[in-house]
Protein backbone atom coordinates (compact mmCIF):
# COMPACT_ATOMS: atom_id res chain seq x y z
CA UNK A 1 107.97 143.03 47.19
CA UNK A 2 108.10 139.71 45.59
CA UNK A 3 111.85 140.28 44.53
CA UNK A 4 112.74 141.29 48.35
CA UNK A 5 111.35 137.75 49.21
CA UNK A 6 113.44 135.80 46.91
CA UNK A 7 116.49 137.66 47.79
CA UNK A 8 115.79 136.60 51.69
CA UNK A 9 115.10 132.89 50.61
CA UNK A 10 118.68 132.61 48.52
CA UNK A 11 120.11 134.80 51.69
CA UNK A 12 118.62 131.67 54.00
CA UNK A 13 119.68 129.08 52.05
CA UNK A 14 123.22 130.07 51.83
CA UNK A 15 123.54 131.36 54.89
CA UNK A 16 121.90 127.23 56.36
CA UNK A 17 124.54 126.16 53.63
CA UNK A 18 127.68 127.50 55.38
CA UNK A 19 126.65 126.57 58.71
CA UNK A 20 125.49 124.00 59.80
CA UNK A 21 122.85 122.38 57.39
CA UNK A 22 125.23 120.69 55.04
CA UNK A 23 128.04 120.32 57.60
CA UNK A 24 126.70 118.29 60.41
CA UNK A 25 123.79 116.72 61.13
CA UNK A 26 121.15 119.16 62.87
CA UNK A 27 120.56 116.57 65.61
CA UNK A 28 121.36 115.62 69.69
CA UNK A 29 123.78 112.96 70.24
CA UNK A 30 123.53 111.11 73.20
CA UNK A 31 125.94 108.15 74.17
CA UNK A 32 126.95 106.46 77.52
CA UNK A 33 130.13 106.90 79.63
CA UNK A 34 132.42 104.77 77.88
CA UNK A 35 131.16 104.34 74.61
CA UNK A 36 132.53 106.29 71.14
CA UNK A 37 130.70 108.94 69.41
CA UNK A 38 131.12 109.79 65.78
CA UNK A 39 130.95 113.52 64.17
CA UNK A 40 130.21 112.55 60.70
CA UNK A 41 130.27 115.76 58.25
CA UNK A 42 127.82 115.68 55.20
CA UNK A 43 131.26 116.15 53.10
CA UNK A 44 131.26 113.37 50.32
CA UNK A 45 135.32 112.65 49.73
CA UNK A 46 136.63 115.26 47.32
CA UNK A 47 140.00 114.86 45.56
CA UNK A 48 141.08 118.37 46.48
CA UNK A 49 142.35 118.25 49.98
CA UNK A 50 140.99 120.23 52.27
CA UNK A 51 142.61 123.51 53.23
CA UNK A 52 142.32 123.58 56.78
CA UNK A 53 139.55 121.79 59.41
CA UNK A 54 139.25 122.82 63.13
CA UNK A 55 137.23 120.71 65.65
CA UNK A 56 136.85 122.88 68.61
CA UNK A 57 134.56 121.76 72.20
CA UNK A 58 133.12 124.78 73.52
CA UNK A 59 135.48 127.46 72.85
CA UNK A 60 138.54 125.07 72.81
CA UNK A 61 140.44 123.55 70.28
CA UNK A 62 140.37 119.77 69.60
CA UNK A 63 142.57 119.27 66.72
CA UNK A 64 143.63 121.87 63.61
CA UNK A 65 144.48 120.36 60.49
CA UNK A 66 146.52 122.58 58.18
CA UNK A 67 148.50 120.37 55.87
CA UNK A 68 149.68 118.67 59.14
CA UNK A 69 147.63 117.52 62.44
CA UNK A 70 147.71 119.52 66.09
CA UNK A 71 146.10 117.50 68.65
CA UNK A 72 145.73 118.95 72.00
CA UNK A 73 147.11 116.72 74.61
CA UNK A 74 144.18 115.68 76.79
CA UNK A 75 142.52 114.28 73.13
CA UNK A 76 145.75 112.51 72.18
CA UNK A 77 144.66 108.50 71.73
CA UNK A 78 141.60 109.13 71.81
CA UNK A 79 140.33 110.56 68.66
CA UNK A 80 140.60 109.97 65.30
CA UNK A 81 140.33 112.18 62.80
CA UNK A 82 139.31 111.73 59.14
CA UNK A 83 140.78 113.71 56.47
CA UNK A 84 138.89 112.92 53.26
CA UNK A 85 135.02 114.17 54.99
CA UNK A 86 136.76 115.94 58.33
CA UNK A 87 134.60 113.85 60.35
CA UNK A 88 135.83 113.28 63.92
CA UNK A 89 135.95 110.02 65.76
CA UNK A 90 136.11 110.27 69.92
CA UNK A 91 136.50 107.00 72.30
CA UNK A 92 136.55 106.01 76.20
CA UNK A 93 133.69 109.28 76.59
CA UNK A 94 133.15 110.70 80.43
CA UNK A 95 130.56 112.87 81.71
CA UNK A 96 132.86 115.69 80.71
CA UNK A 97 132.62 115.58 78.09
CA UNK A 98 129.23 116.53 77.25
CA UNK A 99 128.37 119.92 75.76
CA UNK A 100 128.66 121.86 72.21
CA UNK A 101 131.10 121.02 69.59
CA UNK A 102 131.71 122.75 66.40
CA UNK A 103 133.59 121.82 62.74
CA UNK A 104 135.32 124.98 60.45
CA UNK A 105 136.23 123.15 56.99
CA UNK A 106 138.02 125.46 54.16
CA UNK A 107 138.52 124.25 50.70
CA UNK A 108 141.09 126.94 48.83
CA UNK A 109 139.08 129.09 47.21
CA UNK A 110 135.79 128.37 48.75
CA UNK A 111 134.17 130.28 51.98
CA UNK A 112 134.74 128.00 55.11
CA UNK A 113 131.84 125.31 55.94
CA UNK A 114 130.76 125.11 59.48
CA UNK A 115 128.23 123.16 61.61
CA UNK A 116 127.79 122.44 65.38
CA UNK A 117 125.99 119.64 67.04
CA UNK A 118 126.01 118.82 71.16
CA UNK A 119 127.10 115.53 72.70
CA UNK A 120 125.34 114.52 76.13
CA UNK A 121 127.21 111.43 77.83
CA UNK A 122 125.17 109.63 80.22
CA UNK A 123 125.70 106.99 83.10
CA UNK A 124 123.55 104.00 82.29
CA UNK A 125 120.48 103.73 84.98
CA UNK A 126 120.69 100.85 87.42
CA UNK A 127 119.75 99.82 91.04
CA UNK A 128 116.46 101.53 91.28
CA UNK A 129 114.57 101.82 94.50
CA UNK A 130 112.10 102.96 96.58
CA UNK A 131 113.27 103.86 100.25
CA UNK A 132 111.41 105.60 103.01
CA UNK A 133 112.96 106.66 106.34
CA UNK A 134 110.45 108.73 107.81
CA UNK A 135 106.86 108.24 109.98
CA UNK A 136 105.26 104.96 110.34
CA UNK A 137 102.30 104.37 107.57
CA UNK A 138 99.88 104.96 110.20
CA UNK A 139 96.56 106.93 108.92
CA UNK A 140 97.07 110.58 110.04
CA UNK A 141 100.71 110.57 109.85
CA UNK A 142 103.22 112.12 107.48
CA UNK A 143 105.25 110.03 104.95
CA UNK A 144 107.44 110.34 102.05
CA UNK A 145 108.92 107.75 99.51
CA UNK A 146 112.32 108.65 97.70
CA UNK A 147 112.67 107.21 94.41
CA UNK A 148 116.61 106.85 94.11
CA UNK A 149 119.01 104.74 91.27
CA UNK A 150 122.56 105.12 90.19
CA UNK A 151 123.44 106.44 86.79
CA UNK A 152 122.75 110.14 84.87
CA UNK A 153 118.58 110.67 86.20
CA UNK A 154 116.77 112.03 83.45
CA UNK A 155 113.37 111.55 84.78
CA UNK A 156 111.23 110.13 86.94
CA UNK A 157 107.67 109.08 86.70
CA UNK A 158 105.31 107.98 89.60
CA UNK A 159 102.69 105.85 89.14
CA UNK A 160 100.02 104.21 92.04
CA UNK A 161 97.74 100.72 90.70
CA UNK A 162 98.93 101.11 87.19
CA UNK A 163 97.98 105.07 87.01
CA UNK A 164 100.15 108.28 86.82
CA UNK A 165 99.92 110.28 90.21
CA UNK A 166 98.42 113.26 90.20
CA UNK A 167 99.83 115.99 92.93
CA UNK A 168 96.98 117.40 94.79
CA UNK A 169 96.79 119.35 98.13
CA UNK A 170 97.03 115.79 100.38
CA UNK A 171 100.40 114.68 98.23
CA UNK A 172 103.56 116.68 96.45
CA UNK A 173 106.21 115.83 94.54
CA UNK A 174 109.70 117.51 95.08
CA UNK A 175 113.44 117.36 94.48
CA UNK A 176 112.89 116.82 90.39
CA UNK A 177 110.49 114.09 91.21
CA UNK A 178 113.21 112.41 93.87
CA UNK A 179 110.69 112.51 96.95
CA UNK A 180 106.63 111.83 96.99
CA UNK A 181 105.64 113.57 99.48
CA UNK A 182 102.20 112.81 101.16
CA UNK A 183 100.81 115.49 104.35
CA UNK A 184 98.53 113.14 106.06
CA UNK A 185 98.04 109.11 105.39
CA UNK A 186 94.79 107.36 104.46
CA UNK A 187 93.37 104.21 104.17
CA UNK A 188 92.81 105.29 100.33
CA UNK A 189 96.44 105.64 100.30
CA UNK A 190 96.99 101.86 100.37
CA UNK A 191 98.41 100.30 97.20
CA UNK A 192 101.67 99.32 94.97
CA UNK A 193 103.81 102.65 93.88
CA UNK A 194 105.76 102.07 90.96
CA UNK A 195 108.51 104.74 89.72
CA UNK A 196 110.51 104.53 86.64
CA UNK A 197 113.68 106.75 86.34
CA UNK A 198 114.76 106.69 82.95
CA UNK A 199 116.90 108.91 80.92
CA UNK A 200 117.73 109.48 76.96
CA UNK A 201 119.67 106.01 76.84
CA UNK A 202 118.48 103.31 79.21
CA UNK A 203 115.36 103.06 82.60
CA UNK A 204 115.23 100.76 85.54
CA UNK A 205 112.15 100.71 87.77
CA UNK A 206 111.15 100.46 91.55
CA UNK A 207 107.70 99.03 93.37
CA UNK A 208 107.03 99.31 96.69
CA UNK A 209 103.54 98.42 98.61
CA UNK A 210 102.39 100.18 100.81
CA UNK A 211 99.59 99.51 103.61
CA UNK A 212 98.16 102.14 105.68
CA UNK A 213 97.20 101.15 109.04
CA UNK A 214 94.34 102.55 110.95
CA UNK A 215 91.62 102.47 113.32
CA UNK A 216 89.79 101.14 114.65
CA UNK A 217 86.75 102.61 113.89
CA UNK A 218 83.05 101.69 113.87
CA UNK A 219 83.31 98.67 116.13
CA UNK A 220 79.56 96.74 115.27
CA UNK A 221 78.10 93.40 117.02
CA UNK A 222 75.65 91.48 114.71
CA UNK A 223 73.66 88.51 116.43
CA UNK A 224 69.96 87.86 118.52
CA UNK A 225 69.24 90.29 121.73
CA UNK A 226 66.87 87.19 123.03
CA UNK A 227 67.66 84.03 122.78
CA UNK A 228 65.67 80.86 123.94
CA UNK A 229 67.91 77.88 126.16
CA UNK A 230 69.26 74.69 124.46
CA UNK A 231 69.88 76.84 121.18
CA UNK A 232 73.23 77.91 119.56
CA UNK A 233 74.38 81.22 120.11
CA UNK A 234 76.13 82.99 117.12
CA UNK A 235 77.78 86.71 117.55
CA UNK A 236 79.52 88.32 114.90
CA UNK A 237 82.21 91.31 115.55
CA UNK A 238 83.17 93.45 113.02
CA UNK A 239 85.44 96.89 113.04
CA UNK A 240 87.34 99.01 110.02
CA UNK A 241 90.83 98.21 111.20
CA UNK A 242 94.34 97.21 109.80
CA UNK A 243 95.48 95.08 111.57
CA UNK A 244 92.84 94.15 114.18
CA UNK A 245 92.70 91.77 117.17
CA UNK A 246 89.21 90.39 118.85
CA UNK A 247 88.24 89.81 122.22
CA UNK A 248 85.10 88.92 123.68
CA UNK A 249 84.08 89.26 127.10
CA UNK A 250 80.78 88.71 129.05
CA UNK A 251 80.41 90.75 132.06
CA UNK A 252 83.79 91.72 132.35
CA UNK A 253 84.91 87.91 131.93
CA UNK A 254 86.94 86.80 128.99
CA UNK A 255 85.40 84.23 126.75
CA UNK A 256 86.50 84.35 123.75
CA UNK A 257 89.12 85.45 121.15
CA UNK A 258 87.89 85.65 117.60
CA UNK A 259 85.46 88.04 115.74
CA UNK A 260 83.30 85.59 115.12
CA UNK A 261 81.97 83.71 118.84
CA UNK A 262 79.83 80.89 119.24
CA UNK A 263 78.06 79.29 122.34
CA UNK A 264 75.03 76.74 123.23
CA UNK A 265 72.72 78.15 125.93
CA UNK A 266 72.39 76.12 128.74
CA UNK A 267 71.91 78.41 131.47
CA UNK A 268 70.12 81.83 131.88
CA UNK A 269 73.34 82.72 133.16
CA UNK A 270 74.60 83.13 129.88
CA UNK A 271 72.49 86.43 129.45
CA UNK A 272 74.40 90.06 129.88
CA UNK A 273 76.21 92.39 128.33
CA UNK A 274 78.56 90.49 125.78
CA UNK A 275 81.66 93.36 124.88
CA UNK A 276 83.61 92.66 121.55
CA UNK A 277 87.01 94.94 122.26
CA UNK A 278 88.94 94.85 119.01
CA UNK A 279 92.72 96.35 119.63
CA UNK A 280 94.94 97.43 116.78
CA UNK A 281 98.43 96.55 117.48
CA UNK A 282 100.30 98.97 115.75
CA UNK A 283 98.40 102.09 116.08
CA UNK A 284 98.01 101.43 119.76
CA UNK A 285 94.03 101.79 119.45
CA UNK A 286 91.21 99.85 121.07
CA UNK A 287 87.66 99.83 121.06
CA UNK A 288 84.58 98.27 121.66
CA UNK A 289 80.77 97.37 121.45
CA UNK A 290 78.17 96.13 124.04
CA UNK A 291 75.30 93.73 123.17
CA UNK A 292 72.86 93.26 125.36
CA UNK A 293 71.55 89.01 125.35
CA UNK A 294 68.68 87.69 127.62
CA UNK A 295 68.54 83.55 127.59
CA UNK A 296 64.41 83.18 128.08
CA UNK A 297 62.80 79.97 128.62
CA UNK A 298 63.71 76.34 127.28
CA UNK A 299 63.59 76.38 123.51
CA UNK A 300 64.50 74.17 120.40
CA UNK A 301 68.18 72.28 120.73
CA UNK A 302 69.22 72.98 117.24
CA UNK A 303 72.47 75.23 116.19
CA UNK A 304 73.06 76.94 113.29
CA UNK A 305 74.93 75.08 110.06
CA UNK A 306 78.23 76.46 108.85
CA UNK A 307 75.99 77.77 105.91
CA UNK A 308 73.68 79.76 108.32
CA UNK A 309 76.54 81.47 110.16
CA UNK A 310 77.88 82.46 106.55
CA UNK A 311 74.47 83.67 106.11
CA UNK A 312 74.35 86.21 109.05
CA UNK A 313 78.27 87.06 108.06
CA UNK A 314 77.11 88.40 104.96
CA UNK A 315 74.00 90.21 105.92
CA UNK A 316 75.93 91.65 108.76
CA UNK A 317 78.89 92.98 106.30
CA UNK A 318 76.13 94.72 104.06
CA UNK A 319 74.37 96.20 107.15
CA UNK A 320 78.11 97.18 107.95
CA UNK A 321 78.70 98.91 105.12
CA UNK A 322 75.77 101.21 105.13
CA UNK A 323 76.01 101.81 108.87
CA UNK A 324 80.03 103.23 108.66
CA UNK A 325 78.94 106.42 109.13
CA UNK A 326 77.26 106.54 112.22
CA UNK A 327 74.18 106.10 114.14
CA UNK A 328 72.37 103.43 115.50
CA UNK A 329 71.18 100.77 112.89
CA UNK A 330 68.82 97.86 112.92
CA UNK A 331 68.43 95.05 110.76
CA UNK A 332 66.01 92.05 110.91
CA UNK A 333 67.00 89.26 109.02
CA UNK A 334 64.21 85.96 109.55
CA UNK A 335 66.19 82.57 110.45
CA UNK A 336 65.40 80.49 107.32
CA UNK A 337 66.15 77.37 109.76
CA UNK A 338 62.54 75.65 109.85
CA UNK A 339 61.76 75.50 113.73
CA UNK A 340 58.86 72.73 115.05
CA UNK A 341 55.11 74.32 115.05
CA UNK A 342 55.07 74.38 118.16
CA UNK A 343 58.20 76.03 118.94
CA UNK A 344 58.12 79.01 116.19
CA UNK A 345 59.72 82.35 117.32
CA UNK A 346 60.13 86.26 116.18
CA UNK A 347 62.48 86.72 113.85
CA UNK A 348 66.58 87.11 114.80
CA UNK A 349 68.15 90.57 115.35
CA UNK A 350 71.00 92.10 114.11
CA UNK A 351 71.67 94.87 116.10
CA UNK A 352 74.84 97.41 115.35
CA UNK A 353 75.56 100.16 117.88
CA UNK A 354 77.73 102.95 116.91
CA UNK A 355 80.49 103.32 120.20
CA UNK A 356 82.65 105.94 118.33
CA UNK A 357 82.89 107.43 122.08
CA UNK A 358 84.37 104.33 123.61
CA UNK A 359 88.00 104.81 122.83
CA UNK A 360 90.80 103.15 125.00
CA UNK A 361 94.00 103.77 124.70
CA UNK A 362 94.02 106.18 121.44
């Protein structure tokens, strides 16, 4: 048993001796369109010419050496060949010629050495981009980004925020990577897409932001539902929307065009039904919110400070945040503005109606 192992080993060896191994390097060569490549044997210079040397490409010959040199025509000034280690210089490479070469070298006397190695000529990468020519980036819509750059593509990698993408059942990547493919645009989707196309010799890169626009959605008024006369009215209009526009209205009037509006009381006129309608532009949407104000009685003549609106803006954004969802919410948030003894009052209302059934225009 042990004998028929050693007799495979020596088999091995001098079968990886006469082919390959000592011949050429077992490695893949990979050079640009243009450039030279160099088929260096493992054949230290010997005194004792060689007897013969073929270079072949695929199945067909390069050159035959046999005392003289035959060089096929399409390789004539533009190799070189060496005689002392049979090693085989080639210049001004295309993208033809990529693929398997192969090296016979004969001493007299001796079996023939050969070896085989493969050449891949590439374009150099340049002039990446990211294109799209399809569906607006509106949420709910269909989109796809092509990732395209001149040169031999190797690869392409996608990456969203600084992280590899991930296909899953919302987005797909097809065409060797070419085309990221997504079935139906969210506001998640929002963010900078990076892809790199690279291949065994050089990369370029691509970026493009994207911003999905949507709604809107969840249209909520913050501010008092009583007020007193003489004091500062302060309403505050918010809605999940990219972009979004703001209009106010009271009792089918326009007032006001801003999500944040601001009035002093001075007649109980000013009570009603005070409509924010916030219109996106781009996907064509609009909705709104009612709040109901009554103006009661004559009351303290101080507004509120740029610090007390700011205040209410950021209680109403938290109250916001919980309320997305739905439903009618309530939040009482006391007026830290010291009133006069006399003049004290309940506490101010923030009141957010869900109108998810008011749409205009959809």
């Amino acid at each position: 048993m042990e004998i028929a192992v050693i007799h495979f080993i020596i088999l091995v060896a001098i079968s990886g001796l006469t082919k390959g191994a000592g011949v050429l390097p077992d490695s893949h060569l990979n050079k640009a369109v243009g450039e030279t490549v160099m088929f260096s044997t493992t054949l230290t210079p010997s005194e004792t010419p060689f007897q013969s040397v073929t270079w072949k490409f695929g199945g067909k010959d390069i050159i035959y050496f046999n005392v003289n040199n035959f060089t096929e025509p399409e390789y004539e000034g533009r190799i070189t060949f060496f005689i002392s280690t049979g090693s085989l210089e080639l210049r001004n490479l295309t993208r033809d010629d990529s693929g398997e070469y192969s090296v016979s070298i004969a001493k007299a006397g001796e079996k023939p050495k050969e070896g085989n190695t493969r050449l891949d000529v590439h374009e150099r990468i340049s002039g990446a981009s990211i294109t799209s020519k399809t569906n607006p980036l509106i949420e709910g819509n269909s989109f796809n980004l092509s990732c395209d750059a001149a040169g031999s593509v190797f690869t392409r990698d996608w990456m969203k925020d600084g992280l590899y993408l991930t296909p899953d059942d919302n987005m797909a990547l097809y065409d060797n990577n070419r085309v990221l493919s997504f079935n139906s645009l969210s506001k998640k989707d929002t963010g900078d897409y990076f892809c790199n196309v690279s291949n065994p010799l050089s990369h370029d890169d691509a970026t493009y932001t994207m911003v999905v626009f949507y709604g809107p959605e969840n249209v909520q008024i913050c501010g008092p539902s009583e007020i007193h006369l003489k004091e500062t009215l302060t309403l505050i209009c918010f809605a999940e929307s990219v972009p979004a526009t703001y209009t106010w209205k009271l009792n089918g009037t326009k007032i006001h065009n801003s999500a944040i509006f601001t009035k002093n009381i001075t007649e109980s006129s000013d009570s009603g039904d005070y409509i924010c309608e916030v219109m996106n532009s781009i996907t064509g949407r609009t909705l709104s919110a009612v709040h109901g104000l009554s103006v009661t009685g004559k009351g303290w003549s101080g507004g509120l400070s740029a610090g007390a609106i700011a205040g209410i803006v950021i209680v109403c954004l938290v109250a916001s945040s919980a309320g997305a969802g739905g439903g009618y919410y309530l939040y009482k948030k006391k007026n830290k503005k010291t009133l006069p003894p006399s003049e004290s009052k309940e506490p101010e209302e923030c009141v957010f109606e869900n109108t998810s059934t008011i749409y205009e225009n959809k």
